[in-house]
Protein backbone atom coordinates (compact mmCIF):
# COMPACT_ATOMS: atom_id res chain seq x y z
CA UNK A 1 0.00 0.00 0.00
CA UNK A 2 1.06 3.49 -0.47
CA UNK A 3 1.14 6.26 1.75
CA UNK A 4 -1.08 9.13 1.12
CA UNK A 5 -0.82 12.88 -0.30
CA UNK A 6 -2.73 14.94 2.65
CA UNK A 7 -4.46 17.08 0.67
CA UNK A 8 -8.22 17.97 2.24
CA UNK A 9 -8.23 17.57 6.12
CA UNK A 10 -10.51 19.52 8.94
CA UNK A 11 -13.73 21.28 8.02
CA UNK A 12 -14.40 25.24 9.55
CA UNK A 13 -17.22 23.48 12.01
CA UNK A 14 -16.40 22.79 15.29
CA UNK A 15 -17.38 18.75 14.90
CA UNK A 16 -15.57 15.93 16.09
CA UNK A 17 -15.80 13.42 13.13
CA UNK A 18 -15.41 9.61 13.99
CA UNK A 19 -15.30 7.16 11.52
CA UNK A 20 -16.69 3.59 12.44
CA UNK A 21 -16.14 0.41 10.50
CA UNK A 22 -17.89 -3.09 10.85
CA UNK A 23 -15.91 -6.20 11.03
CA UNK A 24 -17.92 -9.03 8.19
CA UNK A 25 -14.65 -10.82 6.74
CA UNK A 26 -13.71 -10.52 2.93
CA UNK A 27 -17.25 -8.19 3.07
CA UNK A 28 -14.99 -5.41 4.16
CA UNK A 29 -14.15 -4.46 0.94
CA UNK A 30 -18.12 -2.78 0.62
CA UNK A 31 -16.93 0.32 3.19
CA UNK A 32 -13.39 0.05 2.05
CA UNK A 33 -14.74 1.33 -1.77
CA UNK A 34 -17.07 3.54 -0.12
CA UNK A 35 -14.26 5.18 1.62
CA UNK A 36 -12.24 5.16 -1.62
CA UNK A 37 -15.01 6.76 -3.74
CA UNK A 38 -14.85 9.62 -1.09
CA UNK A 39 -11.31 9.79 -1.34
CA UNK A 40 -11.53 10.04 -4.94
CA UNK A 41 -14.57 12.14 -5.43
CA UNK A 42 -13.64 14.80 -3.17
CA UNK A 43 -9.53 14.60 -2.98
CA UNK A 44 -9.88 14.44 0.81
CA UNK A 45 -7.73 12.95 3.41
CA UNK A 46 -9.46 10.91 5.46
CA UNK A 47 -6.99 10.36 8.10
CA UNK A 48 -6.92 13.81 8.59
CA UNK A 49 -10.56 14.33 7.98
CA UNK A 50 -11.60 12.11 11.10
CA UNK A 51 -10.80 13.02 14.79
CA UNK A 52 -11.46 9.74 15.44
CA UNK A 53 -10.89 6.21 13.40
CA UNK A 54 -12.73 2.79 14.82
CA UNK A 55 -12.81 -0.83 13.45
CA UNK A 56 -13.44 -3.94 14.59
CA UNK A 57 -12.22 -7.55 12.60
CA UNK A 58 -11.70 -6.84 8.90
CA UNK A 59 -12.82 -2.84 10.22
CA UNK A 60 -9.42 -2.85 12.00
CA UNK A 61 -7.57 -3.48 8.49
CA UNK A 62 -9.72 -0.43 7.32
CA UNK A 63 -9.23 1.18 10.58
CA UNK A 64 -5.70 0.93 11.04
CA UNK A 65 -4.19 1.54 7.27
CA UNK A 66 -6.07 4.85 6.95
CA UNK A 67 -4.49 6.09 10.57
CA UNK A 68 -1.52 4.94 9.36
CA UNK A 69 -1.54 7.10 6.06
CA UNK A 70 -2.62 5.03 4.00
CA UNK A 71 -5.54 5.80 0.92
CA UNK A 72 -8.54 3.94 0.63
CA UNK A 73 -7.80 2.49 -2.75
CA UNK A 74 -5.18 1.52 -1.52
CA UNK A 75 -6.77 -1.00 1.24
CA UNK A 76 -9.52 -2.02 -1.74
CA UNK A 77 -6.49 -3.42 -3.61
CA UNK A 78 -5.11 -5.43 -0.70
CA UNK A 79 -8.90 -7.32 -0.81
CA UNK A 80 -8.62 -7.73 -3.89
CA UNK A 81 -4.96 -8.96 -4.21
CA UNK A 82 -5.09 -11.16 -1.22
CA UNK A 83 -8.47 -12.32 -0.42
CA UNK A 84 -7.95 -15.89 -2.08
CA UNK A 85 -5.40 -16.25 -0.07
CA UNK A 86 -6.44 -15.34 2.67
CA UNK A 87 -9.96 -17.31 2.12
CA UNK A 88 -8.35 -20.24 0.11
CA UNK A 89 -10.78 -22.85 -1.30
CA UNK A 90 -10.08 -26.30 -0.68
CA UNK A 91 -11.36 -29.72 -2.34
CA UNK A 92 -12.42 -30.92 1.49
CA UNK A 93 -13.34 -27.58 2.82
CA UNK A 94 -12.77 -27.29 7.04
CA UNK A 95 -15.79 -26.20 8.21
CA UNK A 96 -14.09 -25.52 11.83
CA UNK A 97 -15.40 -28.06 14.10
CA UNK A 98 -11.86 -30.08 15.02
CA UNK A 99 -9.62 -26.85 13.62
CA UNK A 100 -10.34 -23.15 12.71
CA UNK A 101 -11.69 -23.18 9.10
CA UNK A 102 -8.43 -21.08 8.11
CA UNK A 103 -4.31 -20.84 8.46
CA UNK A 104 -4.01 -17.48 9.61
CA UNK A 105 -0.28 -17.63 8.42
CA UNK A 106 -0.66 -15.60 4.86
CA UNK A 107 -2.61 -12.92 6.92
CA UNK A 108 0.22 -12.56 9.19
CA UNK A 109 2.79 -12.10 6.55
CA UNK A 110 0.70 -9.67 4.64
CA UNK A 111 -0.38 -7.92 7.78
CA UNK A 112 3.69 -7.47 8.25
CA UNK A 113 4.16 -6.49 5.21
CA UNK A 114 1.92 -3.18 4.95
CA UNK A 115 2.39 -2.30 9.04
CA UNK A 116 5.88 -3.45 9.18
CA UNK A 117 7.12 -2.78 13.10
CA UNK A 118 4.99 0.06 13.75
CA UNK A 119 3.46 0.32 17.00
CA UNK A 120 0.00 1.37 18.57
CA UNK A 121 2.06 4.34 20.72
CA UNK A 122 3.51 5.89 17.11
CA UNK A 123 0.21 6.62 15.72
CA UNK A 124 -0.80 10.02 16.07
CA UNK A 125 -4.54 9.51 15.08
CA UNK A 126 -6.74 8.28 17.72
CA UNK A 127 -7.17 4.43 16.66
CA UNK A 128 -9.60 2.20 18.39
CA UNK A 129 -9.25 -1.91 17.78
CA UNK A 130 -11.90 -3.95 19.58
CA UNK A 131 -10.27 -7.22 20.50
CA UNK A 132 -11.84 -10.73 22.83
CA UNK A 133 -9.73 -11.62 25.92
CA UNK A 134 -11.32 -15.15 25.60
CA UNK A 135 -8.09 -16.03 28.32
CA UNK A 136 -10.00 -13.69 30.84
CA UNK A 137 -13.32 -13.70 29.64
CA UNK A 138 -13.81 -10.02 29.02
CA UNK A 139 -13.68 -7.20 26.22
CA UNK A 140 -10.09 -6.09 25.32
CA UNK A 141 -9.81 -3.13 23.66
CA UNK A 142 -6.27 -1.74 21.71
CA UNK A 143 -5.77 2.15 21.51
CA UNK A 144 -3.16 4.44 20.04
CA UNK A 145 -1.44 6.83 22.55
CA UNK A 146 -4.07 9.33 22.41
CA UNK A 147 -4.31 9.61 26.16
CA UNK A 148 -1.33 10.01 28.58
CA UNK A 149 -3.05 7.28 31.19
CA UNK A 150 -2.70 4.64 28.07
CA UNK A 151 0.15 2.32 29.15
CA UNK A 152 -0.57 -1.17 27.77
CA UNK A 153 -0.76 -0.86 24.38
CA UNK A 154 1.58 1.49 23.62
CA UNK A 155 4.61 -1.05 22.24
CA UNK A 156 1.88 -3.35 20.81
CA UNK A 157 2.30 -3.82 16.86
CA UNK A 158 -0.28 -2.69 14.96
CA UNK A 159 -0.10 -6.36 13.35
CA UNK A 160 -0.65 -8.27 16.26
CA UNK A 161 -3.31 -6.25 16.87
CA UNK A 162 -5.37 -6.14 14.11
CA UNK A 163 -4.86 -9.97 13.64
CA UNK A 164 -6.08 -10.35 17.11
CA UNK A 165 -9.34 -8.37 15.94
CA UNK A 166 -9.75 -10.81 13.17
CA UNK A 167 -9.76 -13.97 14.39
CA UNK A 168 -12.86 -14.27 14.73
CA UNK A 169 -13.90 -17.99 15.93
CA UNK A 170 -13.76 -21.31 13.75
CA UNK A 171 -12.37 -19.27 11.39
CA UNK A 172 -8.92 -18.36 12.33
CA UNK A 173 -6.91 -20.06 15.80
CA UNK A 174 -7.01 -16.73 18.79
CA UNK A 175 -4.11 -14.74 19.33
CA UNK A 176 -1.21 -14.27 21.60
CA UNK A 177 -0.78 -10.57 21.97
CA UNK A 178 1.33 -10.03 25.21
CA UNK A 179 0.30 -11.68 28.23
CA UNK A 180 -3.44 -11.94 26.86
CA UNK A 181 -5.05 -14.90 24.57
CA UNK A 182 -7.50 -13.10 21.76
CA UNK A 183 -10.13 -13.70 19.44
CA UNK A 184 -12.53 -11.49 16.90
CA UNK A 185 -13.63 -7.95 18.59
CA UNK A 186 -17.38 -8.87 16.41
CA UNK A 187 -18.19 -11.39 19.75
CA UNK A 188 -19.37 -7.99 21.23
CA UNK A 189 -18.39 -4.67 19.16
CA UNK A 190 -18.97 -5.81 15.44
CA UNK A 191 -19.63 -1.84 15.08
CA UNK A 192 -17.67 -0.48 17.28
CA UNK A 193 -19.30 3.40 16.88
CA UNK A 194 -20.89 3.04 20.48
CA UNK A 195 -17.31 2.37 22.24
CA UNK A 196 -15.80 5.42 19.73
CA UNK A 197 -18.09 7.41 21.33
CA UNK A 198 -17.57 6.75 24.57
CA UNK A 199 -14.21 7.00 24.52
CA UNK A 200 -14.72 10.58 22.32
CA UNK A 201 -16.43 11.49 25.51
CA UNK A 202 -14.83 9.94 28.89
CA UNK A 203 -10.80 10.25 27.17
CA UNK A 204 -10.99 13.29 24.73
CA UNK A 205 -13.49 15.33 26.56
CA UNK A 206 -15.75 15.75 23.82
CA UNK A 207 -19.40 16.92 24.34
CA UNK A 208 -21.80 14.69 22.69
CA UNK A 209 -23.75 17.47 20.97
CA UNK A 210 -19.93 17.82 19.05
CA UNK A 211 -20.05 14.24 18.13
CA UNK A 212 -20.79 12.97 14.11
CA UNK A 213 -20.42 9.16 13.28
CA UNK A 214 -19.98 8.09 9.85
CA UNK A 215 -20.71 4.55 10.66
CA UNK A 216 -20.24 1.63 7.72
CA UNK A 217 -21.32 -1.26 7.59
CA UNK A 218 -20.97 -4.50 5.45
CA UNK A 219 -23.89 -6.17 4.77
CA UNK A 220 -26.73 -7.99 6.45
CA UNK A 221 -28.60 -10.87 5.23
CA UNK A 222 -32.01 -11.33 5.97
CA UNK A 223 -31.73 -14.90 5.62
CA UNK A 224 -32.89 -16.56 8.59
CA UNK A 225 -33.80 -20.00 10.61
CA UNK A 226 -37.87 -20.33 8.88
CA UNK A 227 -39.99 -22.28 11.31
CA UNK A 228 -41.63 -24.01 7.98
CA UNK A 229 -38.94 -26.79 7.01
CA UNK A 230 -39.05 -29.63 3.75
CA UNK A 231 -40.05 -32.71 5.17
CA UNK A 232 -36.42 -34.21 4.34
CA UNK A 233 -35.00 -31.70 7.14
CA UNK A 234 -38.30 -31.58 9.70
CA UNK A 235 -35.91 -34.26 11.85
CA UNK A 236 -33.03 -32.17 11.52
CA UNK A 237 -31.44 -31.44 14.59
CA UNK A 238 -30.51 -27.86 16.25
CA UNK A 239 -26.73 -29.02 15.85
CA UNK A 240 -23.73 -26.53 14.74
CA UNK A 241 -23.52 -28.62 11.61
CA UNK A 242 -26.99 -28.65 10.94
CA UNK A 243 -30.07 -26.66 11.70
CA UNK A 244 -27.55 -23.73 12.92
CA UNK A 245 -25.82 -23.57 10.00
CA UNK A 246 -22.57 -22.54 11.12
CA UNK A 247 -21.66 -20.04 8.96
CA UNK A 248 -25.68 -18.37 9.03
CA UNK A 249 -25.17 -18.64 13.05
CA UNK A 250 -21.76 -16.58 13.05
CA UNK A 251 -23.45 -14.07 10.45
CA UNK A 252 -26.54 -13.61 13.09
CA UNK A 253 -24.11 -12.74 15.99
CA UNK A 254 -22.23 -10.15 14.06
CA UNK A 255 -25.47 -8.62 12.44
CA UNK A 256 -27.59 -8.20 16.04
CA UNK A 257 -24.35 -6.79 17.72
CA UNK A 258 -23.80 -4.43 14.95
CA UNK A 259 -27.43 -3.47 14.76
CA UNK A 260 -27.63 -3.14 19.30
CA UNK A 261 -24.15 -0.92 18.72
CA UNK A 262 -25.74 1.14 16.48
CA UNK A 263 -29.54 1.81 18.00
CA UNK A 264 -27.60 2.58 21.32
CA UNK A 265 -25.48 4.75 19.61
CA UNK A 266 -28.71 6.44 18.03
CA UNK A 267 -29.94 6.31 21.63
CA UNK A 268 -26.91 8.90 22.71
CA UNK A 269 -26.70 11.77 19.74
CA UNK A 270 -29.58 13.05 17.31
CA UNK A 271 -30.59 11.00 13.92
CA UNK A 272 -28.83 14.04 12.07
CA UNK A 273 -25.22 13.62 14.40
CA UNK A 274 -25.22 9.99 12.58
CA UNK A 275 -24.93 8.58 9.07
CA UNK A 276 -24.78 4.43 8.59
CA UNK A 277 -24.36 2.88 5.50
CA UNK A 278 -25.25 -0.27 4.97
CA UNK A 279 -26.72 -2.89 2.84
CA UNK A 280 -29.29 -5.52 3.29
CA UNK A 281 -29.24 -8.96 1.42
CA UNK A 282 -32.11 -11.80 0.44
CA UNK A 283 -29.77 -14.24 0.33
CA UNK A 284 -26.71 -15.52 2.63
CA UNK A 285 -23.40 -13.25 2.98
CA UNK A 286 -20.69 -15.62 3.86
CA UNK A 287 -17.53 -14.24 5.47
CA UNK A 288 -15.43 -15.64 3.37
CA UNK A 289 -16.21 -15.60 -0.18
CA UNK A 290 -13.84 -13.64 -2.29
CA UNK A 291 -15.95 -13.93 -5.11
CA UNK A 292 -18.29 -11.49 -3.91
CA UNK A 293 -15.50 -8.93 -4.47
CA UNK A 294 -17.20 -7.66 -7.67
CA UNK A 295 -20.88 -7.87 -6.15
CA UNK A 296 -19.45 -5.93 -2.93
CA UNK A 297 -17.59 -3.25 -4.79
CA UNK A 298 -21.18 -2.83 -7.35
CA UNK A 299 -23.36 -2.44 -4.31
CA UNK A 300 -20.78 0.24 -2.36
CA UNK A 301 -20.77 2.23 -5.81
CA UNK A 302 -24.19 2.47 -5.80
CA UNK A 303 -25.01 3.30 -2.36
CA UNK A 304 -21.94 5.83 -3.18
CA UNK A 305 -23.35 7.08 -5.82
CA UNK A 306 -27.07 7.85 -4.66
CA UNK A 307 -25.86 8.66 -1.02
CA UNK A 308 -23.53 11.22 -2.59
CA UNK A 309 -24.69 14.39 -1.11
CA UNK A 310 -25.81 13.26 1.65
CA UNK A 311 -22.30 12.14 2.55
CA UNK A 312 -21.03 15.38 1.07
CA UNK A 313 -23.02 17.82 3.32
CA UNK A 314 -22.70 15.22 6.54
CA UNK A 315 -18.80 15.34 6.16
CA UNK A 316 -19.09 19.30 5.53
CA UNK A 317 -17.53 18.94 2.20
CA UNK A 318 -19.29 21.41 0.58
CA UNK A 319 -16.95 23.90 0.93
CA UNK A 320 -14.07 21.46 -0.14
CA UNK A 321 -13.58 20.56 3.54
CA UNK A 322 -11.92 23.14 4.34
């Protein structure tokens, strides 16, 4: 990836912008093109643009290239250039029952590759990085140095921690990060715009009233458990292989946390301090398909396209944002 040109940065208002991005696997492409198409369409720099940058899971790879000066484009590319690697098909497919579904090895590497040794502490963007401490049973969050109390995370790799974000369960083994053993932040902040804007308020100081949350998402599918079943699965049992569907029951988890996160979050501010794009699907949206790449980047320049000035006049761009 390439390091950006800062060109467009801060508005005139007196806003504190936080971007948000859902975790969803390979589906993170959808808000990574979204957030390219901005960067295109209006020459801005969105590192510099946002006060603020949250992701959880695949978020954290959106999340944590832009604070690290990175473009948009640029993080579209690395789906697209390593997706079937990091998703590889197989002629007997794991389906995560004795082992995780995936080697997390080529994620590693690549995640080395574009972060290199930087650390959490050497960002000068606020990051936030939801993370599971499955070893303690309780939420684990990473944070760049934004706050003098901050002492844990501030000689953590960015690596480790966005792989820790990812590995989200059956798909990818946890994580050793420190002292701490870690899995998927999506097990309880899938969107992590509520904890952004807590932390906006308890660590920065912000007033709520301030606050706007461009919040992305990366699909939903409305495809659900139907009580009325053919009579060859009526005996079916409720087991992870079978009635749960494995893949449809991870899916559910991520989709209800994202969508508590986000009425909470509505809860807190006004409807016109928040804008969430999203996109809702008839039919299943596995995590790890990287043939949806085309369908994904088709249905983010679309929502792009006819959300256009909304975005524009939400992210005060109508001056040029500046």
């Amino acid at each position: 990836m390439s390091k950006s040109n800062p060109v467009l940065s801060s508005s005139a208002d007196n806003s504190f912008r936080i971007l948000s991005v859902d975790g969803g696997g390979f589906r993170g492409v959808y808000a990574a093109h979204i957030l390219a198409r901005i960067e295109q369409e209006y020459d801005l720099d969105l590192r510099n643009h946002f006060q603020l940058i949250a992701g959880t899971s695949t978020g954290s790879i959106v999340a944590a290239g832009l604070a690290c000066e990175m473009r948009a484009c640029d993080i579209v590319e690395f789906y697209e250039e390593h997706g079937a690697q990091i998703f590889p098909r197989r002629f007997m497919p794991r389906f995560g029952f004795i082992r995780s579904r995936y080697r997390n090895q080529y994620l590693r590497d690549i995640l080395q590759e574009v972060f290199a040794d930087r650390r959490l502490g050497q960002v000068t963007t606020p990051l936030i990085i939801p993370a599971t401490d499955i070893g303690n049973g309780c939420v684990h969050v990473f944070k760049s140095g934004y706050d003098k109390g901050f002492v844990r995370d501030r000689n953590v790799l960015i690596r480790d921690a966005v792989m820790a974000s990812c590995s989200a369960p059956t798909y990818f083994d946890p994580q050793n990060v420190g002292e701490y053993l870690l899995a998927d932040g999506g097990l309880w902040a899938n969107s992590p715009s509520l904890v952004a804007v807590i932390d906006a308020k308890k660590r920065l100081g912000k007033d709520l009233d301030s606050l706007k949350v461009f919040t992305l998402g990366t699909g939903v599918s409305r495809s659900f458990y139907p009580q009325k079943r053919p009579w060859w699965k009526r005996y079916q049992g409720w087991g992870f292989a079978t009635r749960w569907q494995h893949g449809k029951f991870i899916s559910m988890l991520l989709n209800l946390q994202s969508e508590t996160a986000n009425n909470m979050t509505g809860l807190l501010l006004r409807p016109e301090q928040i804008l969430r794009l999203n996109f809702d699907s008839d039919s299943a949206l596995p995590l790890d398909d990287p043939a949806d790449l085309r369908d994904l980047k088709s249905r983010a320049d679309r929502d792009f396209s006819h959300k256009a000035e909304m975005i524009k006049t939400f992210l005060d761009l109508n001056n040029g944002g500046m």
